[in-house]
Structure formats: C-alpha cells, structure tokens
PDB file of N, CA and C in Angstrom:
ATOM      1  N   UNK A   1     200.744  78.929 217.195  1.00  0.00           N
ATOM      2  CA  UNK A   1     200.596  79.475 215.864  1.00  0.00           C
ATOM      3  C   UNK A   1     199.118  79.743 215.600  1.00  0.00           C
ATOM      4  N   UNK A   2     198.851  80.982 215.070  1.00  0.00           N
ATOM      5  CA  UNK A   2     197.548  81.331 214.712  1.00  0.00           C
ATOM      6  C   UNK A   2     197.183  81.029 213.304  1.00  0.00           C
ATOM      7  N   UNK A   3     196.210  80.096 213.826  1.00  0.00           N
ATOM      8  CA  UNK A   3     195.615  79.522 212.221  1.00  0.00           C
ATOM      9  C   UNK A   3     194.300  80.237 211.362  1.00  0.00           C
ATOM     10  N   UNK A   4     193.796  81.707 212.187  1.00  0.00           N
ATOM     11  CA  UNK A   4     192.554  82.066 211.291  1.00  0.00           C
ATOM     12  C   UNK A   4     193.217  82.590 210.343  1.00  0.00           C
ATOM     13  N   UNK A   5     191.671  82.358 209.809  1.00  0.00           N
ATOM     14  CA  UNK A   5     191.681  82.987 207.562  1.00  0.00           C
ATOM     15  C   UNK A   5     190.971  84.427 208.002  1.00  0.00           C
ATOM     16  N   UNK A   6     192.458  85.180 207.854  1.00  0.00           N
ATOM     17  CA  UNK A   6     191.978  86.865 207.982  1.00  0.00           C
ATOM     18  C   UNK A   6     190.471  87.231 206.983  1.00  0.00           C
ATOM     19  N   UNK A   7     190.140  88.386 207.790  1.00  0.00           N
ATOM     20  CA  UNK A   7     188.630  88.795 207.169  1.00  0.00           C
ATOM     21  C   UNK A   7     188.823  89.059 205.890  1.00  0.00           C
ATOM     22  N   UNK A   8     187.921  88.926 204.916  1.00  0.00           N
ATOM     23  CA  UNK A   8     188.220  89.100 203.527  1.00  0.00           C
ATOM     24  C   UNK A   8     187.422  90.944 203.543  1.00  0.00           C
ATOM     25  N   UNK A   9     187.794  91.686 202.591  1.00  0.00           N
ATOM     26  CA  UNK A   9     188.169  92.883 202.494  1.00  0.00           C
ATOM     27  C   UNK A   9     187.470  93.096 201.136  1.00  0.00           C
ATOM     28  N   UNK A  10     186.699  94.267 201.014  1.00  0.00           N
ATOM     29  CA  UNK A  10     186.248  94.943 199.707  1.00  0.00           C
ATOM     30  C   UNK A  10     187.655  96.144 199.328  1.00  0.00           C
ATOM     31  N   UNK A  11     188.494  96.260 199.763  1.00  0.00           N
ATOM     32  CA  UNK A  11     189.175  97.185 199.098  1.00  0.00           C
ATOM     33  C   UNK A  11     190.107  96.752 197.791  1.00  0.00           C
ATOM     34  N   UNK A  12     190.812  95.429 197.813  1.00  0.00           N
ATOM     35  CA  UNK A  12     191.408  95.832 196.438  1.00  0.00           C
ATOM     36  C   UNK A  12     190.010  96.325 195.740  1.00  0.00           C
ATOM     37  N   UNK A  13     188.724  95.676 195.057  1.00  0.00           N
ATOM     38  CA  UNK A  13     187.372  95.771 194.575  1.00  0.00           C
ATOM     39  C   UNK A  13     187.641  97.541 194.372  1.00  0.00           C
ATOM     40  N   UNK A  14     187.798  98.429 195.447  1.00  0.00           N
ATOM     41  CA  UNK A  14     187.067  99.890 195.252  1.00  0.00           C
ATOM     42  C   UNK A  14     188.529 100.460 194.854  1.00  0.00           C
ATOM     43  N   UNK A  15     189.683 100.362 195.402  1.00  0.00           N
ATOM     44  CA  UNK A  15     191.058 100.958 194.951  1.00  0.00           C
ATOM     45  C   UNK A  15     191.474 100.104 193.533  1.00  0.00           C
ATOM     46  N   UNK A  16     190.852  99.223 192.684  1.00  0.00           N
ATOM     47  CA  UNK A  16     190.861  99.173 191.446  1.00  0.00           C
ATOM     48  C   UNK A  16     190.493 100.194 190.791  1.00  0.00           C
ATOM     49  N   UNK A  17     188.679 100.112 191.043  1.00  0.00           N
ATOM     50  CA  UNK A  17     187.898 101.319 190.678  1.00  0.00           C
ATOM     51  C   UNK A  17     188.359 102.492 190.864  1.00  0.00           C
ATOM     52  N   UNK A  18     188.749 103.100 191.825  1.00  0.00           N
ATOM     53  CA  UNK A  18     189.368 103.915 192.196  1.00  0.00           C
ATOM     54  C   UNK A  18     190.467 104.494 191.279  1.00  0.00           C
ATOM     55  N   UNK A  19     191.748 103.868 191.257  1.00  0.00           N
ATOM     56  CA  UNK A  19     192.506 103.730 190.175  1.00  0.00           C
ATOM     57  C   UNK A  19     192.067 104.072 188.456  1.00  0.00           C
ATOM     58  N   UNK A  20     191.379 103.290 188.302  1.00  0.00           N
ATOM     59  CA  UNK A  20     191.051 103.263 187.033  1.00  0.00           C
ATOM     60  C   UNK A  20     190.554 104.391 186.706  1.00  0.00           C
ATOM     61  N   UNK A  21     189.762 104.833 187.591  1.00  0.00           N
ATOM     62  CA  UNK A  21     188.980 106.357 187.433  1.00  0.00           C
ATOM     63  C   UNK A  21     189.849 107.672 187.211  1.00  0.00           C
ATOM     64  N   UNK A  22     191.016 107.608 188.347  1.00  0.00           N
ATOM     65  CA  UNK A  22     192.012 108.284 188.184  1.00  0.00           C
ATOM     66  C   UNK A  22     192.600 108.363 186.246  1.00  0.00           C
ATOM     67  N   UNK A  23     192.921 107.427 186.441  1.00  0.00           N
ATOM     68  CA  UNK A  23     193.703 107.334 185.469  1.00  0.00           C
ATOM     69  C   UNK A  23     192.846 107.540 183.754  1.00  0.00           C
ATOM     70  N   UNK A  24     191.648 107.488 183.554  1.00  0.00           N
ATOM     71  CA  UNK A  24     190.505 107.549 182.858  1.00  0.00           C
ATOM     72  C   UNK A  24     190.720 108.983 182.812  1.00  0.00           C
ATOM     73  N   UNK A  25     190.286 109.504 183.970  1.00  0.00           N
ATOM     74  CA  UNK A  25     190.120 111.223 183.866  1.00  0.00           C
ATOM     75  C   UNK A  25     191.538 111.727 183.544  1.00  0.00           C
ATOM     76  N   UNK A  26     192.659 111.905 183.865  1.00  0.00           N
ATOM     77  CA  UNK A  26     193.767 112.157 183.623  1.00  0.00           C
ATOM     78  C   UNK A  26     193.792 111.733 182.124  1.00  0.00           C
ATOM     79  N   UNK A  27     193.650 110.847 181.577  1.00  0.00           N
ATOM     80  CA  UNK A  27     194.596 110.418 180.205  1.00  0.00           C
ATOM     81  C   UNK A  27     193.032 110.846 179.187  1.00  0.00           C
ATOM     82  N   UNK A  28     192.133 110.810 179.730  1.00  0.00           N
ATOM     83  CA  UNK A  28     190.831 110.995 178.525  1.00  0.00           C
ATOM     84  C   UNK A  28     189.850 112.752 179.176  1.00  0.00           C
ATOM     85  N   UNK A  29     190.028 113.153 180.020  1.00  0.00           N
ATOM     86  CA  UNK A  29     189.238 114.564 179.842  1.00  0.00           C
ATOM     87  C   UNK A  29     189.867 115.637 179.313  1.00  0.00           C
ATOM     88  N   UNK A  30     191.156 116.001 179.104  1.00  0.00           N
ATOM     89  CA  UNK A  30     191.789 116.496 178.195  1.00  0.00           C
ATOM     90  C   UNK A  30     191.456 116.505 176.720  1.00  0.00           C
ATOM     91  N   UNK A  31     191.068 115.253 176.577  1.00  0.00           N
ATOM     92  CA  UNK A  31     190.840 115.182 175.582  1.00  0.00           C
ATOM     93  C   UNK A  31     189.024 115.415 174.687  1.00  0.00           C
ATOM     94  N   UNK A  32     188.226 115.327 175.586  1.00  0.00           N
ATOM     95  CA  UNK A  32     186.922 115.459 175.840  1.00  0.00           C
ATOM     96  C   UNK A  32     186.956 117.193 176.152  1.00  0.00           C
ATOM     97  N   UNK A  33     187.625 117.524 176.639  1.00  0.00           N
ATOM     98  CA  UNK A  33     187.544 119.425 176.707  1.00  0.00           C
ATOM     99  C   UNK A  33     187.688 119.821 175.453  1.00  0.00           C
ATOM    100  N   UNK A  34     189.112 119.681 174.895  1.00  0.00           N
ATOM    101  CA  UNK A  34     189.368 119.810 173.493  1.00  0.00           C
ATOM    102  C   UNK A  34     188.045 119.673 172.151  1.00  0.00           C
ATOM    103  N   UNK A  35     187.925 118.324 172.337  1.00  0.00           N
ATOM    104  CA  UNK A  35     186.515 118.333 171.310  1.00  0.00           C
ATOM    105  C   UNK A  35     185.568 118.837 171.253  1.00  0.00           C
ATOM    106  N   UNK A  36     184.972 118.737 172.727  1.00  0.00           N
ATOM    107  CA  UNK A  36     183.348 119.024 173.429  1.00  0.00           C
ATOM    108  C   UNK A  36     183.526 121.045 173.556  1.00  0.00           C
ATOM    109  N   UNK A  37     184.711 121.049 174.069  1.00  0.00           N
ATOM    110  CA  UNK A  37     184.798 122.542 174.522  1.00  0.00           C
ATOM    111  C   UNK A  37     185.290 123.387 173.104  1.00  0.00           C
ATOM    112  N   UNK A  38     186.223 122.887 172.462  1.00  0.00           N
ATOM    113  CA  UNK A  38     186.535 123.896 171.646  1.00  0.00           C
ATOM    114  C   UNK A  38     186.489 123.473 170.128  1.00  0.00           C
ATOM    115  N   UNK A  39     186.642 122.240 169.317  1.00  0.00           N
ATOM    116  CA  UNK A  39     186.598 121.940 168.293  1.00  0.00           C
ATOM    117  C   UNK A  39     184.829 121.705 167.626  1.00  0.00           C
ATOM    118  N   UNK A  40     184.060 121.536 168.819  1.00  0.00           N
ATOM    119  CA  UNK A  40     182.653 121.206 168.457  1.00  0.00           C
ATOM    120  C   UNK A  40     181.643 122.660 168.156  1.00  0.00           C
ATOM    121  N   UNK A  41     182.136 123.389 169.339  1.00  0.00           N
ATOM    122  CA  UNK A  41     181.776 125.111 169.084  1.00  0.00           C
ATOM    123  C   UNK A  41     182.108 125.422 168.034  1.00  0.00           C
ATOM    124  N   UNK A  42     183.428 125.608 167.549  1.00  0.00           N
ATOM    125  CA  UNK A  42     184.025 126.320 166.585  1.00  0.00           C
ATOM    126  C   UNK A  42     183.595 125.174 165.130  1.00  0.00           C
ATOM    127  N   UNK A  43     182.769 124.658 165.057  1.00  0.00           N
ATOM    128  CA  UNK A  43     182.667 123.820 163.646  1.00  0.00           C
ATOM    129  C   UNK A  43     183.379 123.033 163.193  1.00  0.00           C
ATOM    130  N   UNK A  44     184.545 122.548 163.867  1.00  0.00           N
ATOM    131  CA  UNK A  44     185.581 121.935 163.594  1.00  0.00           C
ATOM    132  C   UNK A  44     185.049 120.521 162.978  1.00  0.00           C
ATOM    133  N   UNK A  45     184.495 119.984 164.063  1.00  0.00           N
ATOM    134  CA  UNK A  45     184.213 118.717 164.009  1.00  0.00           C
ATOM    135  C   UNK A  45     182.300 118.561 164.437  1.00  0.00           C
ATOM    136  N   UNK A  46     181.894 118.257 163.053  1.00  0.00           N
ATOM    137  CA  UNK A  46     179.955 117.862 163.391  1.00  0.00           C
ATOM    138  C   UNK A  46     179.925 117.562 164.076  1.00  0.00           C
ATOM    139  N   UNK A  47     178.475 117.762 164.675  1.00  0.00           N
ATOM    140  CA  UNK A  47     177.986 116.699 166.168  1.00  0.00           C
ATOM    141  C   UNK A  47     177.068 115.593 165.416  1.00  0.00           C
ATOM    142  N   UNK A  48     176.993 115.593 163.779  1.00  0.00           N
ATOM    143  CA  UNK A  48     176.916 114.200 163.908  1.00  0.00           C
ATOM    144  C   UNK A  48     177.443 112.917 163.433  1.00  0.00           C
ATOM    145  N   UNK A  49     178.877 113.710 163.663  1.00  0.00           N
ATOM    146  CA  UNK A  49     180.149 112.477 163.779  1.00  0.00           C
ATOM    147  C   UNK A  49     179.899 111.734 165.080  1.00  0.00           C
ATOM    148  N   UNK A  50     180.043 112.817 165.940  1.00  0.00           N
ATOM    149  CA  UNK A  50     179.876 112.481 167.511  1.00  0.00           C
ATOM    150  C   UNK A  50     178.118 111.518 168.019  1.00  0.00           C
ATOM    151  N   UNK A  51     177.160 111.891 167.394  1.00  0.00           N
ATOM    152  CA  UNK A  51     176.398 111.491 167.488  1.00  0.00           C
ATOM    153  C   UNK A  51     176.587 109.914 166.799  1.00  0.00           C
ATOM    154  N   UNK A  52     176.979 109.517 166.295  1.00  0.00           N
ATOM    155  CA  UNK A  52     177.096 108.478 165.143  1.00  0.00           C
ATOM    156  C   UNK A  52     178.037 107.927 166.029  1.00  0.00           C
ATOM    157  N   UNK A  53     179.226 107.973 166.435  1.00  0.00           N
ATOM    158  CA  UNK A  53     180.494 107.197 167.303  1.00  0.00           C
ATOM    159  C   UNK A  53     179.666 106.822 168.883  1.00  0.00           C
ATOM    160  N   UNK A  54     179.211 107.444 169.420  1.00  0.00           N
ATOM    161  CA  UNK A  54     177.983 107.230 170.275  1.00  0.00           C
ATOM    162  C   UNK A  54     177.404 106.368 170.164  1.00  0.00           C
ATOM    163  N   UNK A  55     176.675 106.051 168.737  1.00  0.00           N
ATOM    164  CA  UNK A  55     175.702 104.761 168.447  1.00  0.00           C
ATOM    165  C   UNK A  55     176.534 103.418 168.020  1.00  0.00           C
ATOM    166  N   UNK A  56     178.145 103.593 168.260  1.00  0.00           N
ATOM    167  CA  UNK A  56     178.512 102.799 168.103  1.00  0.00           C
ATOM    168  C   UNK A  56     178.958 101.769 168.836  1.00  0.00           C
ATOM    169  N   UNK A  57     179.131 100.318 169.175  1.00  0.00           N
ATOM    170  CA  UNK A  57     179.314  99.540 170.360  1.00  0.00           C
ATOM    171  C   UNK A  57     180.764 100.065 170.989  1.00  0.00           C
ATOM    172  N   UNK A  58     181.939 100.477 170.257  1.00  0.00           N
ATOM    173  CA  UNK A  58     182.832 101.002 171.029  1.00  0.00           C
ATOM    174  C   UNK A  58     182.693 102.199 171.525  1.00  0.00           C
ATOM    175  N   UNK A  59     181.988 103.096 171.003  1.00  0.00           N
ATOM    176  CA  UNK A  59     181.137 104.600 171.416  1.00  0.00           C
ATOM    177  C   UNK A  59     180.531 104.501 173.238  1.00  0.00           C
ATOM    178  N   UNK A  60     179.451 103.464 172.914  1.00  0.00           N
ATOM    179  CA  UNK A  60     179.016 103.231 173.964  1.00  0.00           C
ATOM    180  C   UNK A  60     179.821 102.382 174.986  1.00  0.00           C
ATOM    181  N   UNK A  61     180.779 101.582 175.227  1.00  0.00           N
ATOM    182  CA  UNK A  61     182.363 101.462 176.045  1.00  0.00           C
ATOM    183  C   UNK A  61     183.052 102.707 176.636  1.00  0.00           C
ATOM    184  N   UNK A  62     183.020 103.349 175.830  1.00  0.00           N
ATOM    185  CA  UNK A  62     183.877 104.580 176.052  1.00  0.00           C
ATOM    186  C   UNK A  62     182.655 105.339 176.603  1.00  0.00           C
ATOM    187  N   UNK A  63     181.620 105.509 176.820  1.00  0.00           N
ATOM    188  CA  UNK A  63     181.129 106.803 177.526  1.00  0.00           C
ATOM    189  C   UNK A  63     180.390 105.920 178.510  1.00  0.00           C
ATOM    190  N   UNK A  64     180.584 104.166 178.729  1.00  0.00           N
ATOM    191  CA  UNK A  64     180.525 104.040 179.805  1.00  0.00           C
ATOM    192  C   UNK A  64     181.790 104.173 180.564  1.00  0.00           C
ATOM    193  N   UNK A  65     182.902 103.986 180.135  1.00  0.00           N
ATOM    194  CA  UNK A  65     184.299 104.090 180.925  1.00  0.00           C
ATOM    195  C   UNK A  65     184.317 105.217 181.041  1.00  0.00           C
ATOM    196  N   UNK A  66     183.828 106.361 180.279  1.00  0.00           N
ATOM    197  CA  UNK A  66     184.714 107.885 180.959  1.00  0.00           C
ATOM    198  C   UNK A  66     183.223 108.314 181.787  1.00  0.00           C
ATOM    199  N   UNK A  67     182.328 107.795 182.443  1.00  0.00           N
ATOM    200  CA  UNK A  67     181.178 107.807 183.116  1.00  0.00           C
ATOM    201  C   UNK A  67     181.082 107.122 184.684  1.00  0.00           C
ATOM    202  N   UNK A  68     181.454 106.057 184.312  1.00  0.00           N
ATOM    203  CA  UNK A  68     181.186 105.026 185.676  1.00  0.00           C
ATOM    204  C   UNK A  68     182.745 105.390 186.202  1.00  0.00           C
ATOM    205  N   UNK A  69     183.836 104.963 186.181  1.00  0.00           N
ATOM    206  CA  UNK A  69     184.912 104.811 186.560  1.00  0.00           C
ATOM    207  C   UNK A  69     185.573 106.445 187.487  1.00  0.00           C
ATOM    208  N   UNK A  70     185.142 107.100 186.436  1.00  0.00           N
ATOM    209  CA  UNK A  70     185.520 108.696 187.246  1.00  0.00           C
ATOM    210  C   UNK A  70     184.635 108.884 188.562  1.00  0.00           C
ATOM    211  N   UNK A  71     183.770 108.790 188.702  1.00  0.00           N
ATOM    212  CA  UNK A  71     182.835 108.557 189.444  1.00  0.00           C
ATOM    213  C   UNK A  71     182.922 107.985 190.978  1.00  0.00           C
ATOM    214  N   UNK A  72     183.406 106.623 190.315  1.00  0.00           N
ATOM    215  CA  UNK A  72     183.761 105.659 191.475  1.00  0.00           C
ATOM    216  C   UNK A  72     184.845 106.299 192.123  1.00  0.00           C
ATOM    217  N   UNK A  73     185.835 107.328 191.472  1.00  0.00           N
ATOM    218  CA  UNK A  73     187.039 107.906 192.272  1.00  0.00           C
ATOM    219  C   UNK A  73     186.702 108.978 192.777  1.00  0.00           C
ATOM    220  N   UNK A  74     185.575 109.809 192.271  1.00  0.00           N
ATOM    221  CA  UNK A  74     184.771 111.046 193.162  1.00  0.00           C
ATOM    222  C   UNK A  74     184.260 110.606 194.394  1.00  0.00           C
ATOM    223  N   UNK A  75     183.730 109.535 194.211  1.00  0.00           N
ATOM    224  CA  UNK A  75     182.854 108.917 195.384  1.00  0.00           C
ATOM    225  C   UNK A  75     183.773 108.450 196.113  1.00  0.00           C
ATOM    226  N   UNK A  76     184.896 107.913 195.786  1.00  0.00           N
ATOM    227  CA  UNK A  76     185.866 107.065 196.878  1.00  0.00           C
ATOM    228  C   UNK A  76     186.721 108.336 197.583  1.00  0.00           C
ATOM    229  N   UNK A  77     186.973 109.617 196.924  1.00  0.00           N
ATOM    230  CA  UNK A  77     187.475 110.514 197.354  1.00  0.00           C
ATOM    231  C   UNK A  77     186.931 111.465 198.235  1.00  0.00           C
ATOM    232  N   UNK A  78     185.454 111.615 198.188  1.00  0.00           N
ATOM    233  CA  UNK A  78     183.934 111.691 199.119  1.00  0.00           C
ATOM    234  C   UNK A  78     184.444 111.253 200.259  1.00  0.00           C
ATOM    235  N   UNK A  79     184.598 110.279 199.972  1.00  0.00           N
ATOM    236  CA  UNK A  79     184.282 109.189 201.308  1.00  0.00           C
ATOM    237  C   UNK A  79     185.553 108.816 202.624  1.00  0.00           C
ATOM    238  N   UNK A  80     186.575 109.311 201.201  1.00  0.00           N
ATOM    239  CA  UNK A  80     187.776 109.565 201.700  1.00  0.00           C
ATOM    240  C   UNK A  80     188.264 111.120 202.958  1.00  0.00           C
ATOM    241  N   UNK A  81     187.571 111.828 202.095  1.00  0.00           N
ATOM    242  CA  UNK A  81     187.961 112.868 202.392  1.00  0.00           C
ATOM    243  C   UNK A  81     186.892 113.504 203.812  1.00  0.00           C
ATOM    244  N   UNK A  82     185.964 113.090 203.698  1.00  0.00           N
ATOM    245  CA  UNK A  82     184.719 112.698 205.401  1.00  0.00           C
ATOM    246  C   UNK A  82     185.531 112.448 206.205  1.00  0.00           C
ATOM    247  N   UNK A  83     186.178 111.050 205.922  1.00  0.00           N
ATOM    248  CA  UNK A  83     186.769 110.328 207.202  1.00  0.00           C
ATOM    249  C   UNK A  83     188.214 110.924 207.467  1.00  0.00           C
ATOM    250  N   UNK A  84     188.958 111.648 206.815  1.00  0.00           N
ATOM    251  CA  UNK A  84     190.253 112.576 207.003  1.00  0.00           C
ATOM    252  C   UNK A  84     189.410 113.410 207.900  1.00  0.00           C
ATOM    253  N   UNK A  85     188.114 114.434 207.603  1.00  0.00           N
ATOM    254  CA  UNK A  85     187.991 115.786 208.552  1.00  0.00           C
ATOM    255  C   UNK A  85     187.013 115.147 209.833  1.00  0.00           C
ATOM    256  N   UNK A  86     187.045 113.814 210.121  1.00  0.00           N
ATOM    257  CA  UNK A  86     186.660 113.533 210.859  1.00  0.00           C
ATOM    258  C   UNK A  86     184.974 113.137 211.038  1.00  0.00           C
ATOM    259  N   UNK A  87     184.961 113.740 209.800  1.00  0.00           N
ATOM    260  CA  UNK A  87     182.667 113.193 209.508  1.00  0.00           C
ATOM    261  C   UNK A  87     182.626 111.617 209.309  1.00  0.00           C
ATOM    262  N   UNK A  88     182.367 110.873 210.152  1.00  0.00           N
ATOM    263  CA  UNK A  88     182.174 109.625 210.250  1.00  0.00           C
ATOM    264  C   UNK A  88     180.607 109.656 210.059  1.00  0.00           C
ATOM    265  N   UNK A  89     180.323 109.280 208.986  1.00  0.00           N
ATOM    266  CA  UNK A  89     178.726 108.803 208.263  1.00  0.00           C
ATOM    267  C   UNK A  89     178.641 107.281 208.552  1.00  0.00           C
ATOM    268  N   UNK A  90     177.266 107.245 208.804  1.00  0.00           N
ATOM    269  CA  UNK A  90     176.965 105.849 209.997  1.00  0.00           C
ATOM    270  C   UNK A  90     176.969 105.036 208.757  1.00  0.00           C
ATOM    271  N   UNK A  91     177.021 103.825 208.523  1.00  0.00           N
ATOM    272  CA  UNK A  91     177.301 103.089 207.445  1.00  0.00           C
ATOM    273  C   UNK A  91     177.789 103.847 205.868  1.00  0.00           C
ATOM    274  N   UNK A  92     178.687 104.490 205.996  1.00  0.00           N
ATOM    275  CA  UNK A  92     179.720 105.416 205.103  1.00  0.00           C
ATOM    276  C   UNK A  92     179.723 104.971 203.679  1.00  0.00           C
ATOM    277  N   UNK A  93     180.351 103.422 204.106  1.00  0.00           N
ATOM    278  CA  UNK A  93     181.017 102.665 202.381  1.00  0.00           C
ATOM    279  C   UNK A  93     179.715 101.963 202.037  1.00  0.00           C
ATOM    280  N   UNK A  94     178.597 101.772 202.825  1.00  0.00           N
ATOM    281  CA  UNK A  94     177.610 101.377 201.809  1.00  0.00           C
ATOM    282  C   UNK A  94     176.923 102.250 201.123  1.00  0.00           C
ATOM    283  N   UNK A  95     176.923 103.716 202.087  1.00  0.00           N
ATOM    284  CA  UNK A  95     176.010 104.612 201.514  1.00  0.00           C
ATOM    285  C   UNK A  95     176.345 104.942 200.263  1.00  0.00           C
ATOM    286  N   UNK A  96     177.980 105.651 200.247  1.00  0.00           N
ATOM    287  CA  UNK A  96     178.529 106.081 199.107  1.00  0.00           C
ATOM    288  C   UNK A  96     178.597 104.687 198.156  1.00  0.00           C
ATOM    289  N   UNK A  97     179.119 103.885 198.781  1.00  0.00           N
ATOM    290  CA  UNK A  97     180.055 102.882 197.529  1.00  0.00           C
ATOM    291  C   UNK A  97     178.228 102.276 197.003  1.00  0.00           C
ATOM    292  N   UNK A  98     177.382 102.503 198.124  1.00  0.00           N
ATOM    293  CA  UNK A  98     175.884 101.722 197.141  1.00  0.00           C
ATOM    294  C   UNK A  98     175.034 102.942 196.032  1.00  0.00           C
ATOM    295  N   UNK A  99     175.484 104.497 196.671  1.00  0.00           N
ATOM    296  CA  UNK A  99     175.119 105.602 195.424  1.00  0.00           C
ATOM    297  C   UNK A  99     176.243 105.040 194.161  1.00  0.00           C
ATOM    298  N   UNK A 100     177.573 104.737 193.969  1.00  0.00           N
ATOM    299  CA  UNK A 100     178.120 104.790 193.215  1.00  0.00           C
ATOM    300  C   UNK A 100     177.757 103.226 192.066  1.00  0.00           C
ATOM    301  N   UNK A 101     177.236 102.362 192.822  1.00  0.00           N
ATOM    302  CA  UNK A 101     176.615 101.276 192.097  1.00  0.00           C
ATOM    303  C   UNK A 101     175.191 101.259 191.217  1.00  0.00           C
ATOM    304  N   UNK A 102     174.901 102.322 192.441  1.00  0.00           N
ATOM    305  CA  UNK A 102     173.386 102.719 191.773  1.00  0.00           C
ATOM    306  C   UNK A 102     173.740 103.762 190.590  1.00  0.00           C
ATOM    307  N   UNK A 103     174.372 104.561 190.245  1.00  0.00           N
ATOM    308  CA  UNK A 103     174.987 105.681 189.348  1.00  0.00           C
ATOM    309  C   UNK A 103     175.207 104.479 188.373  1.00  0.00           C
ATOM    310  N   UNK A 104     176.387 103.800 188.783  1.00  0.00           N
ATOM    311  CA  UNK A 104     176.955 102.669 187.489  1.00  0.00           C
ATOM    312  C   UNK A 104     175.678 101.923 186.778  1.00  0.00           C
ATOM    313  N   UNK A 105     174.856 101.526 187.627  1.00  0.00           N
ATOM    314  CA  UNK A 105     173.463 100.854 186.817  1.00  0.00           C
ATOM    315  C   UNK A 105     172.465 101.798 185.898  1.00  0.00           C
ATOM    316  N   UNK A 106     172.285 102.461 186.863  1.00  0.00           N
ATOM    317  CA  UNK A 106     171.367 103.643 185.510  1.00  0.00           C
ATOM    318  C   UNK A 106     172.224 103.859 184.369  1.00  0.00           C
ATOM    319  N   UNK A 107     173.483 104.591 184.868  1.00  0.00           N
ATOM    320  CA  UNK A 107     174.532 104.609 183.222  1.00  0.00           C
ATOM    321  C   UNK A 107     174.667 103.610 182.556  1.00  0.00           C
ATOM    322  N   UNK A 108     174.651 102.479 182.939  1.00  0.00           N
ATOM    323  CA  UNK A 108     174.679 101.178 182.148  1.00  0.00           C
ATOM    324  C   UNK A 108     173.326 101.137 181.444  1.00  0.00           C
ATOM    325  N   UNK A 109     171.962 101.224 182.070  1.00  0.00           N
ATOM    326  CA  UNK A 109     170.822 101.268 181.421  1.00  0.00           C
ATOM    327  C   UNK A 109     170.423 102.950 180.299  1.00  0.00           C
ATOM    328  N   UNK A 110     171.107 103.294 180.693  1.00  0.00           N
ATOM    329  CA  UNK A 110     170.644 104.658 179.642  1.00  0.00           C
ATOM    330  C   UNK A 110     171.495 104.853 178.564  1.00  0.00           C
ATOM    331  N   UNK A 111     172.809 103.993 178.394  1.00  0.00           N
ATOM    332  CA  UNK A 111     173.688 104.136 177.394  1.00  0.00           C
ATOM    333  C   UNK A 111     173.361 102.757 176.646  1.00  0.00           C
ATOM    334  N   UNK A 112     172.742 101.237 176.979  1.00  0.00           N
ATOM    335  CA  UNK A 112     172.373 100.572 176.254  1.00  0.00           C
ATOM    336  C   UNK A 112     170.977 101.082 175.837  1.00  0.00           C
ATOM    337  N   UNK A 113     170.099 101.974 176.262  1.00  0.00           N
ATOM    338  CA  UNK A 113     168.831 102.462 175.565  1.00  0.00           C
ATOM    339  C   UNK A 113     169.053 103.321 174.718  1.00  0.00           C
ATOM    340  N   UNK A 114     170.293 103.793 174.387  1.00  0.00           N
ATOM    341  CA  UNK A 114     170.872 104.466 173.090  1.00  0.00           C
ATOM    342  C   UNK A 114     171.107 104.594 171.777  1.00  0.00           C
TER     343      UNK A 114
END
C-alpha cells in the first residue's frame, strides 16, 4: 500500500478565480455596457452619481470585483489557450498567474487611493 501525501496543487486557488471571473463578466458587463455605454452618453444617468457610488466602500468592492476577477480568467485563458496551440512558455503559471497578482495589487492600491 502506498502511503505518500500526493503533491499539493495551486489549481483549485486559480479555477476559483477563474470561475468567479467568468461568472462576474457574464452576470455584471451587461450591465456596465448599458450604463457606461448608453444611459451615461445619453444623460440618463450623471456621472456624478457614478462618481459618488465609486467613493463609496461598496463602490470600491465592486470595481475591485468587476477588475481583478475578470482578469484572472483572461489570464487563465492566456495561459490556457498557449498550452492548447502548443506555446509552452518556460515558467508559464508564474509568469502569467505572477502578471495577474501583480495587476490585482496595483488595482487594489489605486482603488483604495480613491
């Protein structure tokens, strides 16, 4: 009977992210076109409602979630989609998955300097 403790694994970690991103962009850019694209042009709605919900602590949640999370599924789909056409990038998941950490930190620092 084989008794090793299998290697521990970063993927649930990035197919969370992953996930979440999906599902972020699907259920919230629809809705961000609508406002940003057509209700904000047309006068519908001030920009400084929008400016004001922004300065708000749930404002700033939300444009870190529809920021970092989409992201992490561009990048995982990057990285994904290399290793399908066969571009094997020499340390791959640190390069991408360490741009996508570095992305998440600046957005984290430029939306609390808000």
């Amino acid at each position: 009977m084989n008794k090793e403790t299998p290697k521990r694994s970063n993927e649930p970690v990035v197919w969370l992210l992953f996930g979440a991103g999906g599902a972020i962009s699907a259920v919230f850019f629809p809705v961000l076109v609508l406002i940003l694209g057509f209700l904000l042009p047309f006068g519908i709605v001030s920009p400084d409602n929008i400016i004001a919900f922004a300065h708000t602590w749930i404002g700033k949640l939300a444009i870190l979630a529809l920021l970092i999370f989409p992201t992490w599924c561009g990048i995982h789909r990057i990285h994904l989609g290399l290793h399908d056409f066969k571009v094997h990038v020499p340390a791959g998941g640190v390069i991408f998955y360490g741009l996508a950490v570095l992305y998440s930190v600046l957005t984290i620092c430029a939306v609390i300097a808000l």
